[in-house]
Protein backbone atom coordinates (compact mmCIF):
# COMPACT_ATOMS: atom_id res chain seq x y z
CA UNK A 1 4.42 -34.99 90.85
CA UNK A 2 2.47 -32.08 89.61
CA UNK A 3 1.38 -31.93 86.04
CA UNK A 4 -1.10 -30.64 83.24
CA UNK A 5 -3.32 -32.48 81.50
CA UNK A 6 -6.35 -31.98 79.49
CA UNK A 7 -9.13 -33.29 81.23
CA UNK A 8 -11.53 -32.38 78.08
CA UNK A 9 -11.06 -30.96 74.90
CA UNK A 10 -10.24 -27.39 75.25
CA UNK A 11 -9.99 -27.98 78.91
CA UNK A 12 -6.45 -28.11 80.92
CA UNK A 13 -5.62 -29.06 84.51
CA UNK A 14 -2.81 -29.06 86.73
CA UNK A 15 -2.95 -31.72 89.24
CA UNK A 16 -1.28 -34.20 91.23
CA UNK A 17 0.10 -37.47 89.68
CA UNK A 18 2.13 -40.76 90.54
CA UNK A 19 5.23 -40.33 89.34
CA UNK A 20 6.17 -42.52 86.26
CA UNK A 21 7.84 -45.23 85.73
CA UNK A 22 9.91 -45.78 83.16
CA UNK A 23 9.84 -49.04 81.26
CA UNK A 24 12.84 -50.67 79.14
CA UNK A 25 14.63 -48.74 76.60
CA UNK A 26 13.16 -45.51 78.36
CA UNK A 27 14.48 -42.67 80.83
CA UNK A 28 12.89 -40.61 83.35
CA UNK A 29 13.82 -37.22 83.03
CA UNK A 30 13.37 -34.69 85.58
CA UNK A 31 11.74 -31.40 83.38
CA UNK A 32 13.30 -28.16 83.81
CA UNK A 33 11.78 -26.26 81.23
CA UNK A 34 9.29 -27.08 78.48
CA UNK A 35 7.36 -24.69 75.40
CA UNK A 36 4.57 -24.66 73.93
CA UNK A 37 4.28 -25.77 69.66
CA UNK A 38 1.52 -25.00 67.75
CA UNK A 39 0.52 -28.41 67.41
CA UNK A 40 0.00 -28.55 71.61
CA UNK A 41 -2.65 -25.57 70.71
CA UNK A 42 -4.64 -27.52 68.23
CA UNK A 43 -4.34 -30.62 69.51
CA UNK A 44 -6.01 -29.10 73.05
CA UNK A 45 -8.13 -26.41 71.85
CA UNK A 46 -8.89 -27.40 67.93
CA UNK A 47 -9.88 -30.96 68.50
CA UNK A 48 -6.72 -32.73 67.01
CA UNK A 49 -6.45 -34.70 70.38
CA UNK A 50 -6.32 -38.33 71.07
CA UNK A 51 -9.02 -38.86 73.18
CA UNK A 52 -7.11 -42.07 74.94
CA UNK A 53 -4.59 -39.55 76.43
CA UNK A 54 -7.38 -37.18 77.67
CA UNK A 55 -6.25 -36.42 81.14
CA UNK A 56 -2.90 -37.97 80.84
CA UNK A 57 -0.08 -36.16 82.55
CA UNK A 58 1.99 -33.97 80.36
CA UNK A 59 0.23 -34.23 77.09
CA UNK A 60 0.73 -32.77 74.55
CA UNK A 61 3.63 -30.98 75.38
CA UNK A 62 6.90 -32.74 73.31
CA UNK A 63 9.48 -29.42 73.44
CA UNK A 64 11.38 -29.98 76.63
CA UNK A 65 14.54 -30.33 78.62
CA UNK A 66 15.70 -31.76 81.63
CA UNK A 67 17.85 -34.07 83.89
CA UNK A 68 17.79 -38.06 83.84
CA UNK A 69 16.92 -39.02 87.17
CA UNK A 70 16.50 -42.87 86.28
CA UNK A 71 17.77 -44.49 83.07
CA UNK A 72 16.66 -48.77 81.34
CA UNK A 73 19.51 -48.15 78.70
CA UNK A 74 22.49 -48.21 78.34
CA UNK A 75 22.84 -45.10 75.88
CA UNK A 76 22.39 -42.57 78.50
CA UNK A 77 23.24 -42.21 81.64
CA UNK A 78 21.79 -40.54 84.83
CA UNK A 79 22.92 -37.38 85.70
CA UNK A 80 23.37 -36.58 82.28
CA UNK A 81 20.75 -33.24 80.80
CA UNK A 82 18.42 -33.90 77.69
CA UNK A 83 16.91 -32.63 75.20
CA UNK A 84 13.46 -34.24 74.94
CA UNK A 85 12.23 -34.75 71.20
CA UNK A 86 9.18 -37.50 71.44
CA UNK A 87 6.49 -37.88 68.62
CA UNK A 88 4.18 -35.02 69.34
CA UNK A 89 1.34 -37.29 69.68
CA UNK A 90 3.15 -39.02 72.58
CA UNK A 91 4.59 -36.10 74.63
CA UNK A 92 4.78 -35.60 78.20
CA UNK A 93 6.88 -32.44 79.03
CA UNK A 94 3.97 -30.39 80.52
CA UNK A 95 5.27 -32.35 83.51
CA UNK A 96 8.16 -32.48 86.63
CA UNK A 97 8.44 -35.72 85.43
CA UNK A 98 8.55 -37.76 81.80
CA UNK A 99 9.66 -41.49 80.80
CA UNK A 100 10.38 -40.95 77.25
CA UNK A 101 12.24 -43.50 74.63
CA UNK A 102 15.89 -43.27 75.36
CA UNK A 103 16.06 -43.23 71.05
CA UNK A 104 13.87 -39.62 71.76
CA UNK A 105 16.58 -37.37 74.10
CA UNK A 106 19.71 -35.91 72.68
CA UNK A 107 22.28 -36.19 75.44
CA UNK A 108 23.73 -32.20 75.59
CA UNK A 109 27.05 -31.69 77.20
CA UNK A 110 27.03 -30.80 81.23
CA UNK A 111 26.57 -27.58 82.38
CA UNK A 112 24.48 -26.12 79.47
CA UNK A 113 22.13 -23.43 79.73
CA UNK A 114 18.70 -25.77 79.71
CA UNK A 115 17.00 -22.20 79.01
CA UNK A 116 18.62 -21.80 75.50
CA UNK A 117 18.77 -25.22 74.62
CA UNK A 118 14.72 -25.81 75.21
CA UNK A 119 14.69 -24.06 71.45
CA UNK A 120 16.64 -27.00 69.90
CA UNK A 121 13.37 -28.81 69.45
CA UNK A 122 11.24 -26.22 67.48
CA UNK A 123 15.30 -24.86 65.57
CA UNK A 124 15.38 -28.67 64.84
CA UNK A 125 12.14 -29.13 62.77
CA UNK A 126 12.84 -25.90 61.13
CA UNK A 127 15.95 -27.06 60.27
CA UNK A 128 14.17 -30.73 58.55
CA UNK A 129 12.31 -28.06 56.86
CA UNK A 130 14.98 -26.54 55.01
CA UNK A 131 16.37 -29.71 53.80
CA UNK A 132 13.06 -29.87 51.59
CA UNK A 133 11.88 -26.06 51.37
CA UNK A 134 16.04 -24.96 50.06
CA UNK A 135 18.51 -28.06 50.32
CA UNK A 136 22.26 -27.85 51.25
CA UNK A 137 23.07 -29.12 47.73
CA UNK A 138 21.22 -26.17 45.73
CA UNK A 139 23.69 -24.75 42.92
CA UNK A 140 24.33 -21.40 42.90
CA UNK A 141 22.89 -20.64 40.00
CA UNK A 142 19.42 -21.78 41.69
CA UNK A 143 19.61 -20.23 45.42
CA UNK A 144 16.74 -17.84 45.30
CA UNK A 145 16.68 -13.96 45.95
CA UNK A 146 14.17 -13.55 47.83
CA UNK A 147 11.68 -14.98 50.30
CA UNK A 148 8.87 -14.64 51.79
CA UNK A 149 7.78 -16.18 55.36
CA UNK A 150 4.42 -15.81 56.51
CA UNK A 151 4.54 -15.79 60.76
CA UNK A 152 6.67 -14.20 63.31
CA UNK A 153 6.27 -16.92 65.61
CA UNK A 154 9.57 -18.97 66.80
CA UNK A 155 9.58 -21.03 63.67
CA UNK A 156 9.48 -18.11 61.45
CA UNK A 157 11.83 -16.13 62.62
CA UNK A 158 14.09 -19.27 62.92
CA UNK A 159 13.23 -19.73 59.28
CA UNK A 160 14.06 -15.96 58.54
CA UNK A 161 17.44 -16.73 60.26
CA UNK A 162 18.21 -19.69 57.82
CA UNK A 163 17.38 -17.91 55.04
CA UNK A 164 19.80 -14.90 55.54
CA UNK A 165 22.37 -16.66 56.41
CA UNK A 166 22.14 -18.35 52.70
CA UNK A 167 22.34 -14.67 51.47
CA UNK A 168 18.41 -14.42 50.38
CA UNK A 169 16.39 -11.13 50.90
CA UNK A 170 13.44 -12.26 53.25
CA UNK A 171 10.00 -9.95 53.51
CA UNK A 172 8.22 -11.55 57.17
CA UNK A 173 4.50 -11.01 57.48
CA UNK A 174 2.43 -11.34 60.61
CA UNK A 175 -0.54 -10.56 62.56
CA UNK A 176 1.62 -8.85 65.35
CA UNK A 177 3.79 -5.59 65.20
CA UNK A 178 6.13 -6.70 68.58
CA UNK A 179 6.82 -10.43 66.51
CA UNK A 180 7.34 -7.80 63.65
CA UNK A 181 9.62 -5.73 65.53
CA UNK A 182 12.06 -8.56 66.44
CA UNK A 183 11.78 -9.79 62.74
CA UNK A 184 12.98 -6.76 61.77
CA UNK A 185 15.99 -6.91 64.40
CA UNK A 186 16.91 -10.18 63.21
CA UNK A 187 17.45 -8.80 59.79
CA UNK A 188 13.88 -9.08 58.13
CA UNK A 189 14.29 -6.78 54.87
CA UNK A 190 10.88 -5.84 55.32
CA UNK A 191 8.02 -6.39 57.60
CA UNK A 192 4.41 -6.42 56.65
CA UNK A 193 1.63 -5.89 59.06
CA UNK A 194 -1.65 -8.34 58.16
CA UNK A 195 -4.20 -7.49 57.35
CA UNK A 196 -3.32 -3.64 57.13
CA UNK A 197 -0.97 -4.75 54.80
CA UNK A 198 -1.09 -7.82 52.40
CA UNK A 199 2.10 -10.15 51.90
CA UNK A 200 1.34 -10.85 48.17
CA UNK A 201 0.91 -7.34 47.71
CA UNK A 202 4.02 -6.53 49.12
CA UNK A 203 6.09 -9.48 47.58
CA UNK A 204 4.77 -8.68 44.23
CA UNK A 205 5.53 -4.86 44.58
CA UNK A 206 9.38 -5.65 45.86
CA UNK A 207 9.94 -8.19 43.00
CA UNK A 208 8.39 -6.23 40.02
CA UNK A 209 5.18 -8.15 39.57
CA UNK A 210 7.80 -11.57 39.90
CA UNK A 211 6.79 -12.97 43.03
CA UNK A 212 9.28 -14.48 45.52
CA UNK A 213 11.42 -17.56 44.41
CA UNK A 214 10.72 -19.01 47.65
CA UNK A 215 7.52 -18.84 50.42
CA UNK A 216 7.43 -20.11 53.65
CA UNK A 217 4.07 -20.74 55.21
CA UNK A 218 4.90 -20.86 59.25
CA UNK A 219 1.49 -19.85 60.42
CA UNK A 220 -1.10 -22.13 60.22
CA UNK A 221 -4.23 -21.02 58.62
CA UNK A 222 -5.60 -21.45 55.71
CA UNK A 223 -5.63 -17.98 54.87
CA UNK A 224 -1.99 -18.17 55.13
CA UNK A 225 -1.61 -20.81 52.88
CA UNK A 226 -3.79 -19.14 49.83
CA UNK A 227 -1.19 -15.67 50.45
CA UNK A 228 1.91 -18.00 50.12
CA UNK A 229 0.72 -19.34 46.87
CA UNK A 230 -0.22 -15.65 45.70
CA UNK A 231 3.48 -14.71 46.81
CA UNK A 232 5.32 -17.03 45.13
CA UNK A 233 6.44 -16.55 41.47
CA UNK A 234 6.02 -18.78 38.42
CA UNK A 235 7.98 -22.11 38.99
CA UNK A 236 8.58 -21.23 42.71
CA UNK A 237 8.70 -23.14 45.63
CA UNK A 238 5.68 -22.64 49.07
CA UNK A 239 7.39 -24.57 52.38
CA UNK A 240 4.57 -25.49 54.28
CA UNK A 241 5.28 -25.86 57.84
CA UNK A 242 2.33 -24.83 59.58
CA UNK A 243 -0.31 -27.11 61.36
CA UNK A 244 -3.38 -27.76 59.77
CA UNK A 245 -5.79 -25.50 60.98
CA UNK A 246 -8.72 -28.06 61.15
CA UNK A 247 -9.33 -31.57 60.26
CA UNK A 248 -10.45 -33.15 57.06
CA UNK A 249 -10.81 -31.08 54.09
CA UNK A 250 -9.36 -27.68 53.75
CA UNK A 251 -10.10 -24.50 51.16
CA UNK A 252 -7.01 -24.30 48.82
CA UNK A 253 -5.79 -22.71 45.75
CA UNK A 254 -5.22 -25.51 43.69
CA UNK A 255 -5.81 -23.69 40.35
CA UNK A 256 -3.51 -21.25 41.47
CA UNK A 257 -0.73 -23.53 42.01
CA UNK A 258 -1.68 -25.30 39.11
CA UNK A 259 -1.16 -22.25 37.12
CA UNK A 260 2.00 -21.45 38.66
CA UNK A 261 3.74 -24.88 38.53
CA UNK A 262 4.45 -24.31 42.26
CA UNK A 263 7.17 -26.96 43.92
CA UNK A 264 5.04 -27.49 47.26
CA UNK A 265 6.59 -29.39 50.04
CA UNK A 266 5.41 -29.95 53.38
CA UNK A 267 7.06 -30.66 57.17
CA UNK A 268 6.12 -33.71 59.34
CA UNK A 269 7.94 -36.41 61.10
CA UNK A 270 11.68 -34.59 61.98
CA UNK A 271 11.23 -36.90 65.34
CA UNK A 272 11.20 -40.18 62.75
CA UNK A 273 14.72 -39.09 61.18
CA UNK A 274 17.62 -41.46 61.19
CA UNK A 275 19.45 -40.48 64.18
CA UNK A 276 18.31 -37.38 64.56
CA UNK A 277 20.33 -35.37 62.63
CA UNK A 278 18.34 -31.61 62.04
CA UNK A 279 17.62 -32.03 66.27
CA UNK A 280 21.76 -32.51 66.81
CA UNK A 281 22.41 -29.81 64.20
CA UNK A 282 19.64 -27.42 66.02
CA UNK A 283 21.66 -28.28 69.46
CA UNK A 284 25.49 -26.98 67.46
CA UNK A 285 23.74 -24.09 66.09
CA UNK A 286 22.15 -22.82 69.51
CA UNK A 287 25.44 -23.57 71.33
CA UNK A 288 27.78 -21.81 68.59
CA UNK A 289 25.52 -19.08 68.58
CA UNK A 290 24.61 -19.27 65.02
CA UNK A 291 20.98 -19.07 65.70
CA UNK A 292 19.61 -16.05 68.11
CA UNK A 293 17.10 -18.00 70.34
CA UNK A 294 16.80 -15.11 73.54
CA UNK A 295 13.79 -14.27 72.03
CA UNK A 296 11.71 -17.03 72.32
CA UNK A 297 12.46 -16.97 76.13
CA UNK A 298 10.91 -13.40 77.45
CA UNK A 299 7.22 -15.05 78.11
CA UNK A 300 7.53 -17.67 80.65
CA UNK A 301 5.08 -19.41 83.03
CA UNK A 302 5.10 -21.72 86.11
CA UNK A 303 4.30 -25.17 85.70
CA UNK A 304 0.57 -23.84 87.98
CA UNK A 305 -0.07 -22.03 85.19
CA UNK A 306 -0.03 -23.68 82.33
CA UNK A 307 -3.93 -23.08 81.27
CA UNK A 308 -2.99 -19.51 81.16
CA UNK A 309 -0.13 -20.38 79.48
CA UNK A 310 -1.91 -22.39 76.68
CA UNK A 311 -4.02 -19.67 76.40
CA UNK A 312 -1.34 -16.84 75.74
CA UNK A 313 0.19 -19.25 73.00
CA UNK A 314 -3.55 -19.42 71.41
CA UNK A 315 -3.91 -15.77 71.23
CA UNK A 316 -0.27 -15.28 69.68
CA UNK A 317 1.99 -15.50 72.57
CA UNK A 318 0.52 -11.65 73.27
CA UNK A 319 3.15 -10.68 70.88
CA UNK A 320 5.86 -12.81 72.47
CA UNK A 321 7.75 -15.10 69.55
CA UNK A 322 7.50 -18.24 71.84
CA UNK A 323 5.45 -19.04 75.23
CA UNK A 324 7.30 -21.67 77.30
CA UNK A 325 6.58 -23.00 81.09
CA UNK A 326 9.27 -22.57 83.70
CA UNK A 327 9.12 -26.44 85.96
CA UNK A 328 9.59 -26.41 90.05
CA UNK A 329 13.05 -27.88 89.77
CA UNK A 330 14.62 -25.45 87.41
CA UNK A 331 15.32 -23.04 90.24
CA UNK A 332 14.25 -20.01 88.21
């Protein structure tokens, strides 16, 4: 099979592999389509890597979908399409071919479009991330007016969508005026332009010197992390769902969210959650049409070019929400 890898850090191949074999409890899934996460950009250019899976076919990629071609268990059978969902240090979708833990696919229904449904992945840790940042359960009398969400990328603007449909006024900020433009489509209330703009700024200008009941920190930088604790008001509550931006210690506000008595809470781990639940729900919500994924899927690359493709998603997608990579059997 053809695959990437990354021979050294910051380094990616595509080559030729054996094709794998999958041991018990596992499927092999034939990949039709798989995207790129933010994590897959640190962990190949930022040196978050596990240097035991250097040049091992398909890492990091763990956003995918495909066909079982060859199932050890009984829980799914061949034939059948899949959402792939394995621990992101274990991934192997950057691949024509992945044996992944039959407990990490979500079976979807036959004749899906495995296009759309690649964005279940990235909807479904967005959707863990609501359970913390604004749960189901919130009284009324508590659902905040309005939010802030710091980067247009997919997991922003899939957080913007959430947030709407609870009824809360959401101001997106981002590095990128064509992310910006499709925030604003979705139903951003308003969009603000870093660094010609500043999202506190803003935030504090809309809310009367308040501060927004709610931040969401989807970018990944430190930088962004200090803004969402400017944004938020007194009492509020910063989401954090972006990756760390390098290991070990990290610049942050502490007296700042000291001062404000923020609620902080932070995503990891929606691939350890009892059966899966925000992945299933991300799966009904794509498929009912609830959440607007088309988006994410207007910068595509072959499998052949997945260095470029790594590259694009380094450098912002070039303005594209999402970068994904088309595989040889998908027919596209």
């Amino acid at each position: 099979m053809r695959a990437a890898c990354v021979t050294t850090p910051g380094v990616v191949e595509v080559r030729d592999f054996p094709r794998p074999v999958p041991e018990p409890n596992q499927v092999l899934v034939e990949m039709r389509y798989a995207s790129i996460c933010g994590s897959d950009v640190h962990i190949v250019f930022d040196g978050f890597h596990d240097p035991a899976l250097l040049g091992r076919p398909g890492y990091p990629g763990h956003e995918g979908v495909g066909i079982v071609v060859r199932s050890e268990d009984s829980r799914v059978e061949v034939g059948r399409p899949v959402l792939t969902v394995p621990h992101g240090q274990r991934g192997g979708c950057f691949a024509e071919y992945q044996a992944v833990d039959a407990s990490h696919v979500i079976v979807l229904q036959d004749g899906v479009d495995l296009r759309r449904m690649l964005l279940a992945q990235q909807l479904g840790t967005t959707l863990f991330g609501m359970k913390k940042f604004l749960p189901a359960d919130t009284p009324v009398e508590r659902m905040p007016q309005t939010a802030a969400v710091i980067g247009a990328g997919s997991s922003g603007l899939f957080y913007l969508q959430h947030l709407i449909a609870r009824g809360v006024e959401v101001i997106v900020a981002d590095l990128d005026k064509d992310r910006l433009a499709i925030a604003e489509r979705l139903g951003a209330a308003r969009t603000v332009l870093e660094p010609v703009e500043s999202i506190s700024d803003v935030v504090l200008d809309a809310t009367g010197g308040v501060g927004a009941d709610v931040v969401i920190e989807a970018a990944g930088y430190d930088l962004a992390r200090a803004a969402a604790v400017e944004a938020a008001r007194i009492r509020g509550t910063v989401g954090f769902f972006g990756y760390p931006e390098s290991k070990g210690n990290a610049p942050f506000p502490v007296e700042r969210s000291f001062r404000k008595s923020l609620t902080m809470e932070w995503v990891n781990g929606t691939q350890s959650e009892a059966g899966l639940l925000s992945f299933r729900a991300a799966v009904e919500a794509i498929d009912t049409g609830m959440i607007e994924v088309d988006h994410c899927l207007e910068k595509m690359f072959d499998l052949e070019d997945t260095p470029a493709a790594l590259a694009a998603a380094r450098d912002h997608g070039h303005g594209a929400a999402k970068v994904g990579i088309v595989m040889p059997g998908s027919g596209d």
